[in-house]
Structure formats: C-alpha cells, structure tokens
Protein backbone atom coordinates (compact mmCIF):
# COMPACT_ATOMS: atom_id res chain seq x y z
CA UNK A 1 0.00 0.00 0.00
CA UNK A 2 2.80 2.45 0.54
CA UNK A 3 3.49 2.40 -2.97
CA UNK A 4 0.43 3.84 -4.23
CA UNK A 5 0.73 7.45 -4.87
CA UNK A 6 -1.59 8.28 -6.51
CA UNK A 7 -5.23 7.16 -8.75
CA UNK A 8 -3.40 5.34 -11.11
CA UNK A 9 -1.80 3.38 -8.79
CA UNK A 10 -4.70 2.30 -7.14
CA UNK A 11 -6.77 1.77 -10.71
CA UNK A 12 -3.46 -0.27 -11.66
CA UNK A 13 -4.20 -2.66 -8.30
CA UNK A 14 -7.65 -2.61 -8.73
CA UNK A 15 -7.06 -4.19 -12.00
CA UNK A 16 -4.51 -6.93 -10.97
CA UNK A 17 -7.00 -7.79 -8.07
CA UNK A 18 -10.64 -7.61 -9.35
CA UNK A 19 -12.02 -10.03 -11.91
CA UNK A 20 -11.54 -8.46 -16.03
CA UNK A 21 -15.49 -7.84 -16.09
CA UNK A 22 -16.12 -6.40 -12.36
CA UNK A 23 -12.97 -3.98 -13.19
CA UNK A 24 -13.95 -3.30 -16.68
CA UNK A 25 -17.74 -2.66 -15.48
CA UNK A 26 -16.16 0.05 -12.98
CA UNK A 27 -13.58 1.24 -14.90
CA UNK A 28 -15.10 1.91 -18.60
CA UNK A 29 -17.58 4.14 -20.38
CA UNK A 30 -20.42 3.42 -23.06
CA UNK A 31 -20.31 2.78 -26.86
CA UNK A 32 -17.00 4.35 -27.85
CA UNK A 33 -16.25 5.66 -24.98
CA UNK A 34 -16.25 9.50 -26.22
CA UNK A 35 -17.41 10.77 -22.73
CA UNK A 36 -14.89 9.00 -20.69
CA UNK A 37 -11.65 10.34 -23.17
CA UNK A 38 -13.83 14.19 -22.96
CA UNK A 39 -13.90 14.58 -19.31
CA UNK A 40 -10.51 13.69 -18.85
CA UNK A 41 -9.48 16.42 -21.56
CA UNK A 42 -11.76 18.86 -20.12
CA UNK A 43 -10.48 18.59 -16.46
CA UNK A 44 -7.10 18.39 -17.94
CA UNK A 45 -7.66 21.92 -20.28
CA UNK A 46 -8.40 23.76 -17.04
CA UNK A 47 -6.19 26.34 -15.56
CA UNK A 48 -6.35 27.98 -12.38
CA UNK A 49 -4.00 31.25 -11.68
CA UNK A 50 -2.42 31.18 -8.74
CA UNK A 51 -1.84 34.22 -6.11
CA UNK A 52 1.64 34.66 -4.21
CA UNK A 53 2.46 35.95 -1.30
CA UNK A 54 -0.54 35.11 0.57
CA UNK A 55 1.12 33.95 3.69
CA UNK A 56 -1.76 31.58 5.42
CA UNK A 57 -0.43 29.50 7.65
CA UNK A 58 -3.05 26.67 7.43
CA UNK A 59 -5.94 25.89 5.12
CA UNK A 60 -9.44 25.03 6.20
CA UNK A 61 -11.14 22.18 3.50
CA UNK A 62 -14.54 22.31 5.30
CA UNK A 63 -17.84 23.08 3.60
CA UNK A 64 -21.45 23.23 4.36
CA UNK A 65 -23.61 20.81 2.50
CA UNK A 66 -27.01 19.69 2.64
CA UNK A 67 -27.09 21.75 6.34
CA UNK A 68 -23.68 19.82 7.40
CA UNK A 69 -20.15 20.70 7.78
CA UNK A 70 -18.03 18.25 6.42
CA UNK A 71 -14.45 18.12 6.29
CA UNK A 72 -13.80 18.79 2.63
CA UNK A 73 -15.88 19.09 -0.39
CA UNK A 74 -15.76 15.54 -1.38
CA UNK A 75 -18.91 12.97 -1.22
CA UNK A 76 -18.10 9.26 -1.52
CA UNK A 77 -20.93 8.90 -4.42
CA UNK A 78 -23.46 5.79 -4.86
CA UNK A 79 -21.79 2.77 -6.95
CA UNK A 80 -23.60 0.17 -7.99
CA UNK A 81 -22.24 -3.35 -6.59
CA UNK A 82 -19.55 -1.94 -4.39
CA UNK A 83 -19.68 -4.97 -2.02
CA UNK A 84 -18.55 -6.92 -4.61
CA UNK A 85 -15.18 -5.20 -4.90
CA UNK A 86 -14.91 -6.54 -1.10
CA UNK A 87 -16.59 -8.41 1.04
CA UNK A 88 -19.34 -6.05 3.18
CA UNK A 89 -17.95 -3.42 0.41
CA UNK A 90 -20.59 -0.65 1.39
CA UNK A 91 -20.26 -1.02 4.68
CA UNK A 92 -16.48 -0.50 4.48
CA UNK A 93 -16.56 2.59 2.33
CA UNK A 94 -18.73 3.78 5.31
CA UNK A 95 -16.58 3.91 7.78
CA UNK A 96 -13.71 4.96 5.54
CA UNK A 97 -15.91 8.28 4.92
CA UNK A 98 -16.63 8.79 8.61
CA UNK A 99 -12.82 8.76 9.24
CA UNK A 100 -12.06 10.89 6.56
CA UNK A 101 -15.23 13.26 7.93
CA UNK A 102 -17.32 13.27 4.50
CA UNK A 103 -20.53 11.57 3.91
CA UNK A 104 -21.12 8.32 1.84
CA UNK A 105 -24.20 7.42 -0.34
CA UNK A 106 -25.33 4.26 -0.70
CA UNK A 107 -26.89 2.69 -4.01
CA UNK A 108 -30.32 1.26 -4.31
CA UNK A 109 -28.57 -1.50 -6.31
CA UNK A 110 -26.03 -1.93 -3.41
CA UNK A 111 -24.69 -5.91 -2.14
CA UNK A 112 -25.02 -4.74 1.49
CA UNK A 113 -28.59 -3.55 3.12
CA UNK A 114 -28.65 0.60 4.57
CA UNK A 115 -29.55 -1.54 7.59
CA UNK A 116 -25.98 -3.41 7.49
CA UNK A 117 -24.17 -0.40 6.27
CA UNK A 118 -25.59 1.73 9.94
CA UNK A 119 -25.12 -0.70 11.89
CA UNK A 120 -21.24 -1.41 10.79
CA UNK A 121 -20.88 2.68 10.43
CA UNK A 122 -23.27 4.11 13.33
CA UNK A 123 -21.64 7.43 13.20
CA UNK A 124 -20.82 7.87 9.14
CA UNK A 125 -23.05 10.27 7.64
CA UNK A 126 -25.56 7.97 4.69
CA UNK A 127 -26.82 9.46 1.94
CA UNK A 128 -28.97 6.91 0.02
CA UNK A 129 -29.17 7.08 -3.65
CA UNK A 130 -32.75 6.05 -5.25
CA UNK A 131 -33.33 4.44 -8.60
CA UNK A 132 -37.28 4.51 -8.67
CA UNK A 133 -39.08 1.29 -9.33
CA UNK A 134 -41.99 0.73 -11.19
CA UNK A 135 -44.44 -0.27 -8.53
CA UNK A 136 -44.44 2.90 -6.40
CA UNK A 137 -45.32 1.18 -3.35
CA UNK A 138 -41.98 -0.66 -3.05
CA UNK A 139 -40.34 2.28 -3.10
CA UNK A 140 -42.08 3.75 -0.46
CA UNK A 141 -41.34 1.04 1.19
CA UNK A 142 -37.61 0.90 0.66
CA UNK A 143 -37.77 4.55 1.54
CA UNK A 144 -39.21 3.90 5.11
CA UNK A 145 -36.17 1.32 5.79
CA UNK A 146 -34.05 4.27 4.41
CA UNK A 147 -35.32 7.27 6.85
CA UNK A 148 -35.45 4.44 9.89
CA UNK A 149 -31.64 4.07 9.65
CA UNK A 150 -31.85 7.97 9.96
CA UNK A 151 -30.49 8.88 6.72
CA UNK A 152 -31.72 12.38 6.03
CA UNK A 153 -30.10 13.21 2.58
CA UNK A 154 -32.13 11.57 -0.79
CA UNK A 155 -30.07 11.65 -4.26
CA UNK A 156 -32.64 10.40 -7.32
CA UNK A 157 -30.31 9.44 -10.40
CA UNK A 158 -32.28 10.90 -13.16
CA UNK A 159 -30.22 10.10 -16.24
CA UNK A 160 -30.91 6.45 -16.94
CA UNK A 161 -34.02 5.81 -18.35
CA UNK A 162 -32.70 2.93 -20.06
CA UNK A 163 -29.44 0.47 -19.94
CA UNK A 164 -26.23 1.52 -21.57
CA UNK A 165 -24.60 -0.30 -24.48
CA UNK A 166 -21.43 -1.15 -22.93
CA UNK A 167 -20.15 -3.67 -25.49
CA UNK A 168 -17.18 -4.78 -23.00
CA UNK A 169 -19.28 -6.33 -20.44
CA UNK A 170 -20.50 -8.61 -23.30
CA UNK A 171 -17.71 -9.94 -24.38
CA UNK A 172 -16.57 -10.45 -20.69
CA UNK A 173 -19.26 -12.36 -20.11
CA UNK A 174 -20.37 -10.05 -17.16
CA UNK A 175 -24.13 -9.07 -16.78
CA UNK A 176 -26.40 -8.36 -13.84
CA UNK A 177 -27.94 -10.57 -13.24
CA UNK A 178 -24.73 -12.76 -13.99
CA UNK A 179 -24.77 -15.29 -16.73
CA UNK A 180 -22.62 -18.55 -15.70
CA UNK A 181 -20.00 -18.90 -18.62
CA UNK A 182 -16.72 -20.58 -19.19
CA UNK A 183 -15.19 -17.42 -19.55
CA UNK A 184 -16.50 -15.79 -16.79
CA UNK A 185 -15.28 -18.35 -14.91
CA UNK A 186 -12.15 -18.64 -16.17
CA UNK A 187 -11.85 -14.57 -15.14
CA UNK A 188 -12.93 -15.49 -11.61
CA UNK A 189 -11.02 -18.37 -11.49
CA UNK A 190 -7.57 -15.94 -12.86
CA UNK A 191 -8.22 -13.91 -9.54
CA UNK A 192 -7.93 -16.11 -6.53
CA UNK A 193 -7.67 -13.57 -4.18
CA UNK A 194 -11.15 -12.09 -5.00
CA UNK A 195 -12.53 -15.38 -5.41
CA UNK A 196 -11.35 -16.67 -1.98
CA UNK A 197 -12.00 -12.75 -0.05
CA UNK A 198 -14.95 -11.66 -1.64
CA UNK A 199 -17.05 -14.41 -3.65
CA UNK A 200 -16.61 -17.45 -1.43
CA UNK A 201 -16.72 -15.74 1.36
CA UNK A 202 -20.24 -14.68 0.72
CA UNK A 203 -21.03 -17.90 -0.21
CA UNK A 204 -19.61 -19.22 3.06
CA UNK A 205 -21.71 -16.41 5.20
CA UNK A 206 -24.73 -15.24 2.99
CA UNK A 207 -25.04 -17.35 -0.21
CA UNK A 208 -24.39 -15.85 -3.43
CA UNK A 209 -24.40 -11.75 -3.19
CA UNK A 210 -27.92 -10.34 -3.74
CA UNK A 211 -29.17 -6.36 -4.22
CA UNK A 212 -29.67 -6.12 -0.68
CA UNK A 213 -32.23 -3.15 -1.02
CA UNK A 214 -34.99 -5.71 -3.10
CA UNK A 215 -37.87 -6.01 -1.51
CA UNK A 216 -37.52 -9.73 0.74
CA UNK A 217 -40.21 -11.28 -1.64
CA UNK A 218 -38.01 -10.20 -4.76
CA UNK A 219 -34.86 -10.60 -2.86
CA UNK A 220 -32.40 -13.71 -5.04
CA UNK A 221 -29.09 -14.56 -5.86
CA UNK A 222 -28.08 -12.03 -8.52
CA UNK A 223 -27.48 -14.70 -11.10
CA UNK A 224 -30.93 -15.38 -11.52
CA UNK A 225 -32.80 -13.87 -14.31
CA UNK A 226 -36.14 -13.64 -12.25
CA UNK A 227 -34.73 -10.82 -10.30
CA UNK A 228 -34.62 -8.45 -13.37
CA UNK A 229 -38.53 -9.20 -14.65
CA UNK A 230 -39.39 -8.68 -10.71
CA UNK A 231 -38.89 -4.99 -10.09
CA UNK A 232 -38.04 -3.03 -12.78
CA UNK A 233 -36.72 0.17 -12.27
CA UNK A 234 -38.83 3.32 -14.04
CA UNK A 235 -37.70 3.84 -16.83
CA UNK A 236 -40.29 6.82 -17.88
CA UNK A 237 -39.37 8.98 -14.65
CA UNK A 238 -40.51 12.52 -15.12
CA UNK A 239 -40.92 15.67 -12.99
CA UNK A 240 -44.70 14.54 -11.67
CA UNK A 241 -42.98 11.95 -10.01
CA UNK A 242 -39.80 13.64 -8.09
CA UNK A 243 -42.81 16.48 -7.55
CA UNK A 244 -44.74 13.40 -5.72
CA UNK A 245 -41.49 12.45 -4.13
CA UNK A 246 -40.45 15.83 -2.99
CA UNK A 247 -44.47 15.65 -0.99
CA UNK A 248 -43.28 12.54 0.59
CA UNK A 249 -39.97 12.99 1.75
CA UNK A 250 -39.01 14.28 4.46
CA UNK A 251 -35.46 15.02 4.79
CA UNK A 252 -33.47 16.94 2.01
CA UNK A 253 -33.77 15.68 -2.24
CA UNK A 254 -31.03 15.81 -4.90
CA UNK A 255 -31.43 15.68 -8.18
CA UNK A 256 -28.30 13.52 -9.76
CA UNK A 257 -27.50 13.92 -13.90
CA UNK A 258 -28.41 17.24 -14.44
CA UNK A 259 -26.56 18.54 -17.63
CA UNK A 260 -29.03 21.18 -18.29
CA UNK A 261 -29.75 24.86 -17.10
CA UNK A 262 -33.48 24.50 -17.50
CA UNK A 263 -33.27 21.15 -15.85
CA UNK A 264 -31.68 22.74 -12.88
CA UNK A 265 -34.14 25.25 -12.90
CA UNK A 266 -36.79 22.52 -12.80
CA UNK A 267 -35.57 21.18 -10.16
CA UNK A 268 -35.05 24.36 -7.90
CA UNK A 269 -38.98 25.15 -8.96
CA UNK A 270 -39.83 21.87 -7.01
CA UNK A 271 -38.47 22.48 -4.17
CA UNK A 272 -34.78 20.28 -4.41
CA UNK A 273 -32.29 21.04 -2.31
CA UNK A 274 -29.70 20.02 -4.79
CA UNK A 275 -28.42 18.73 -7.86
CA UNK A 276 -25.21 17.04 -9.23
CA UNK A 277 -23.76 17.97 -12.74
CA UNK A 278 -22.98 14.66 -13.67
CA UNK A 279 -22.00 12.66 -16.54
CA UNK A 280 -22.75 9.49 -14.58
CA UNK A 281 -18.65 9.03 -15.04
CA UNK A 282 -19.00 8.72 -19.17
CA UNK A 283 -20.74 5.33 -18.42
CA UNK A 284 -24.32 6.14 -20.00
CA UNK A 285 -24.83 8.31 -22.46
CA UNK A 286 -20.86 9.10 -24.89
CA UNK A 287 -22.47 11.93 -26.76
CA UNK A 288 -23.08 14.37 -23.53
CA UNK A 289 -21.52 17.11 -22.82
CA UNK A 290 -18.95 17.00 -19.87
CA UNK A 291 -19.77 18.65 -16.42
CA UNK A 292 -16.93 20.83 -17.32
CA UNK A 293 -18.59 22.36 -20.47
CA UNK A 294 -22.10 23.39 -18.71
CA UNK A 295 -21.65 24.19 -15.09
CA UNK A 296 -21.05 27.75 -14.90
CA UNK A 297 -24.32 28.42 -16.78
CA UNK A 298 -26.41 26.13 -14.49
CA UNK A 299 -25.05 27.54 -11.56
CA UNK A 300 -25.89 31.13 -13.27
CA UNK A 301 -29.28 29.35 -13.98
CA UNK A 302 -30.05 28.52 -10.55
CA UNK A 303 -28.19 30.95 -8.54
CA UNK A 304 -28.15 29.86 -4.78
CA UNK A 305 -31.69 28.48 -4.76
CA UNK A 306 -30.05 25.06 -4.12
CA UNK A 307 -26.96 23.31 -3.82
CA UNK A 308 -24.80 22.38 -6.81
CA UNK A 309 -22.29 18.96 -6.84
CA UNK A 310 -20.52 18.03 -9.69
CA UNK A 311 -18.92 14.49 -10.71
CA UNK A 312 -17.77 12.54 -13.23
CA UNK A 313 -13.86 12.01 -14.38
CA UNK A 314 -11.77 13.22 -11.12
CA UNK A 315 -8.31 12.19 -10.58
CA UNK A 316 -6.38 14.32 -8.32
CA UNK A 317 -7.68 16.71 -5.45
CA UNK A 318 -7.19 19.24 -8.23
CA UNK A 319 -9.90 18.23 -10.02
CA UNK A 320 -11.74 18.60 -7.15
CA UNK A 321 -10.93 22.59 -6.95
CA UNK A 322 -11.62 22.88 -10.42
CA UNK A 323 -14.87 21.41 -10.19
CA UNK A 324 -15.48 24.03 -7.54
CA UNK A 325 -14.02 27.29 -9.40
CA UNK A 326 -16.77 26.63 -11.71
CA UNK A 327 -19.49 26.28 -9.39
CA UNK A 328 -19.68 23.55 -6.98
CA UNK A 329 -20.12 23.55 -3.82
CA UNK A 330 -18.96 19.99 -3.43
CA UNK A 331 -17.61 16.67 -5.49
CA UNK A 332 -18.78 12.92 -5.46
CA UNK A 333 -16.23 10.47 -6.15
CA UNK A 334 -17.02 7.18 -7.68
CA UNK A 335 -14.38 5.04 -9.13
CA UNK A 336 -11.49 6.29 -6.63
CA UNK A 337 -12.77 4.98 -3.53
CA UNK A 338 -13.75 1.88 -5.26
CA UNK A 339 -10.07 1.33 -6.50
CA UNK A 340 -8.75 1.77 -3.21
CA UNK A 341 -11.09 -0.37 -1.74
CA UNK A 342 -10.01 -3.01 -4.11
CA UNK A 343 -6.32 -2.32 -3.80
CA UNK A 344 -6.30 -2.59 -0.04
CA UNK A 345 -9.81 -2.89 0.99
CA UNK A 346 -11.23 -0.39 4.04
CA UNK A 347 -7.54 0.41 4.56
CA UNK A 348 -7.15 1.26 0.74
CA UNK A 349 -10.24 2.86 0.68
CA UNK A 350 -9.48 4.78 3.78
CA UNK A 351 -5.96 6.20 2.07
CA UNK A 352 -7.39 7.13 -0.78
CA UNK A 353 -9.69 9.19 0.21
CA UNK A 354 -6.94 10.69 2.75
CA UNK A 355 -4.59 11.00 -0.56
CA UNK A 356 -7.35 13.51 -2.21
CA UNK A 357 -7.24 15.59 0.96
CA UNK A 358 -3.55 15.97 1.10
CA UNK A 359 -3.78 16.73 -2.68
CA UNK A 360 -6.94 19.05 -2.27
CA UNK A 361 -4.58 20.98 0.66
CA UNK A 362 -1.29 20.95 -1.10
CA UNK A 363 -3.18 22.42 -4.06
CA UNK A 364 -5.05 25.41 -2.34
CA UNK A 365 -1.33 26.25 -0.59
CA UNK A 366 0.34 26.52 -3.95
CA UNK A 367 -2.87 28.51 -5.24
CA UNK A 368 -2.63 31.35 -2.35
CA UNK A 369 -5.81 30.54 -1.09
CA UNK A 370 -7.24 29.31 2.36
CA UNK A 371 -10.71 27.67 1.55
CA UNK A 372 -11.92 25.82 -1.50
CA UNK A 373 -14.41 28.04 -2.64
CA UNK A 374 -11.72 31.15 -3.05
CA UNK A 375 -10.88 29.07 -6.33
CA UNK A 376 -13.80 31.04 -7.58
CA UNK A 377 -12.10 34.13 -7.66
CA UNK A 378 -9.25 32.90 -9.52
CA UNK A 379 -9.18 33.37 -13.26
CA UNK A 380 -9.83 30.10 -15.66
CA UNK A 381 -7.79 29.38 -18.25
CA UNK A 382 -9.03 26.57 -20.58
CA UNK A 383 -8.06 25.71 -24.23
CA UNK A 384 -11.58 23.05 -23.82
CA UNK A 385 -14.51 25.45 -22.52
C-alpha cells in the first residue's frame, strides 16, 4: 500500500486484483467511450492562476452541505455493486468516509442492506441514492427502511431511463444478473484472491451476493434472471414523479445527472435542495456534454436556490478545486474509492480518500488561497470550454 501514490496506482491494483469484467464494469464508459476520453481532456484543459504571497499558515477544506459541515468538499458517491469489490464493500466505504469526515451514499442497487451499512458505520453520515421502481409502493417502502436508519439526505439518479450499451461487459461475459460462462469463470477463477475474499466468502456467510435493497419477496441470488422481470426500475421517470417524491420525503432531495440549465431550474422550482452535474462518469450516455462544459451556466441558472455537486472524471484533489471554481459547492467520487477499496480494501479505501485531501490541501497552498471556494475568484484558463 505504501506504494500507491496516486489514482493510477490504485486503478493499476484494482485491475490486478478484481475479476476483467467487475474492473472493466467500474472502470469503462459506453459505446466508444467518447465521454470518458472528454472529461478527462476537459479537467485536464483547465487552468487555475495562482496568487503569491498570501502567507496563510493553514488551510481550512470544510464546507457546508445539505445543512452539514463536512471536512472537505468531497462525497463518496453511490456505486452500484460496491460490495462486490470486497466483502461487506458498502459497509467499508462507510466507515472509511466517517474517518475521513465526508458523507457516503449508498446505491439502491447496493450488495449490502442501509440496515448493514448503519449498523457497521453508526456514526458515518448515509446518503442513500434512489433508482425509482416501477411499482411505487416498493419504493415507499424501501424509503421507510431508508429514513429508519436515519439517513436524512435523498439523491434520485435521473439520467438512466434505459441500460447503456457497454459492449465490453459482453464480451466479458459479465451481466447483472450474472450469466454462468466458461469465460466468466475462467476470469474469476484468474483472480484467486477475490474469489477466496470476496465471492466465497459470501457464499460461506450469505449465499451468493444479492441487491440487498430488493424487496424480501423479490430478494435472489443475482445470477438469476427472475430478479430483473421482478422490479423493474422506471424507466419513464418525469418531474410529476420527483414532484410526488419531494411531498413525501421528508429530509433533504437531490437531483443527480443534471446537464441542463433548465433542468436545474426545474428542479429548484420543485423544491430540491440540490443537484449534481454529472455525466454518470462517461458510463451512459458518450455523446453528452462534460460537467466541465455546462456548469457555470447552471449555476448562473439557478443561482443559490439550491446546492450544486458536480462528478464525473476526477483524478487528483485538483480536479476537485476545479470542479469548484466553476461552481460547486462539493464533489462525489465514484471510481477512486472503489479502487482503493479493491487495492487494499477499508484500509485502501481509507488512504485514498486521505490521498485527495492531502492533494486538495497541497493544491489550495500553492494557489494562495485558504478555503476551496476562493478558487472562484481565480481566473480560468481553458483551451476546452
């Protein structure tokens, strides 16, 4: 672990450890992969001007979001299987956010249960992340178990109103639900470490890994088919329903895969609390623009009528600030806690995320500023936007 320095050394463990498919299913885009290559240009096109001779001694990361102070403007975002990269995956990313003093949002189509992941993190801060199903009432339901286990802060993906073409996961053999294959298990097999940590030890403990958050009646072993015809998520979501939602829930509602000003403003008109400029990580649609491109005119849309996150492509804790010189208040990470958690499970998880910090800081000292949003004063320079 001490020789990891940085995301691609984690992403290069990740690899050697995980299964071809399970990495490739984290790691890559859609169709040709357009988005993924554009918000790595984008992030890499932007330039922020430093001051000298500040002087501060110290730097404070901390930021208010969704009514909370957290220690820096990073949110470990929602990822879809994570406790497959580990065994009790969610639960472990958890508690590597509560250390690191940020907050950590669990997936609907999470291994481990938002009951599991409190009880093995009572003091991390959950967000839970909601795919709508089709019946209405099973959400609601889900939603109860979410508020019991005092989870306050609701993030609705709203950019996936239909499955990706991701042309790699077919030739991998890797689906959800999974499809037994020679070559799939010849990739396990290739991975022995995985397969004895992660996949046999479920078996061992649980049985084969299941979505945790389907309902108990709909609740099997992710390689059977049944599960997919049993709740199907909405796939015709529109603003009547996050209007209905916003009625029903209580605590605070983002909006995730906004790309749009008027979409923002939508959103702000119905009472959200926030939204995340997202690309959903170049893994749904490759012909969108990049967070990058449109932010500073949705957060001119919007103004400070709700909260603004960004994702998608981040690298370094300069990516981070850049992210926030054009508008956010805040950043979710996806693939780089996953990588650490597969390169050296809660530990790796636990030093990545303290990696971005030390980045984030070392950053802001060499920009003359104390706080991350003074990189909003400093002039952009971009060859991209």
């Amino acid at each position: 672990m001490g020789q990891l320095l940085n995301a691609a050394d984690f992403r290069h463990a990740a690899q050697r450890r995980l299964p071809r498919g399970l990495f490739e299913y984290i790691d890559r885009g859609a169709e040709d992969e357009l988005a993924l290559s554009n918000l790595r240009r984008s992030l890499d096109a932007i330039r922020l001007s430093p001051r000298v001779l500040t002087g501060h001694p110290e730097r404070d990361l901390r930021v208010r979001v969704m009514e909370r102070e957290i220690a820096m403007p990073v949110v470990v975002a929602p990822t879809a299987l994570a406790g497959l990269v580990a065994y009790d995956g969610e639960a472990k990313l958890a508690r590597a956010a509560a250390r690191q003093g940020v907050p950590f949002c669990i997936s609907t189509q999470s291994i481990t249960t938002i009951e599991e992941v409190r009880a093995g993190a009572p003091d991390a801060d959950l967000w839970f992340q909601l795919y709508l199903w089709k019946d209405r009432e099973l959400t609601r339901k889900l939603l109860d178990r979410v508020w019991a286990c005092n989870v306050t802060t609701l993030v609705v993906t709203a950019d996936t109103p239909i499955g990706p073409k991701r042309e790699y996961n077919q030739r991998n053999g890797f689906s959800i639900p999974f499809i037994y294959s020679l070559r799939a298990a010849l990739d396990v097999a290739m991975r022995p470490r995985w397969l004895a940590g992660v996949l046999l030890r479920y078996l061992h403990t649980t049985g084969m890994p299941t979505y945790g958050h389907y309902p108990e009646e709909f609740r099997s072993a992710i390689t059977r088919p049944s599960i997919v015809e049993a709740v199907k998520l909405e796939n015709l979501l529109n603003w009547d329903d996050l209007r209905i939602l916003r009625q029903q829930w209580k605590g605070r509602l983002i909006v995730k895969g906004i790309l749009h000003p008027q979409d923002a403003r939508e959103a702000a008109d119905l009472g959200a609390d926030g939204i995340v400029i997202s690309a959903h990580g170049g893994r749904n649609l490759d012909i969108a623009p990049v967070p990058a491109e449109v932010l500073p005119d949705i957060a001119d849309a919007v103004g400070n009528r709700l909260e603004i996150l960004a994702d998608s492509g981040v690298r370094r804790g300069s990516d981070v600030l850049k992210y926030i010189s054009l508008g956010a208040q805040a950043v979710m990470l996806g693939r780089l806690p996953l990588w650490g958690l597969a390169a050296g499970d809660e530990k790796g998880a636990d030093q990545m995320l303290a990696m971005i910090r030390t980045e984030i800081d070392m950053t802001l000292t060499m920009l003359g500023v104390r706080r991350p949003e003074d990189c909003r004063g400093l002039p952009i320079r971009s060859t991209w936007i």
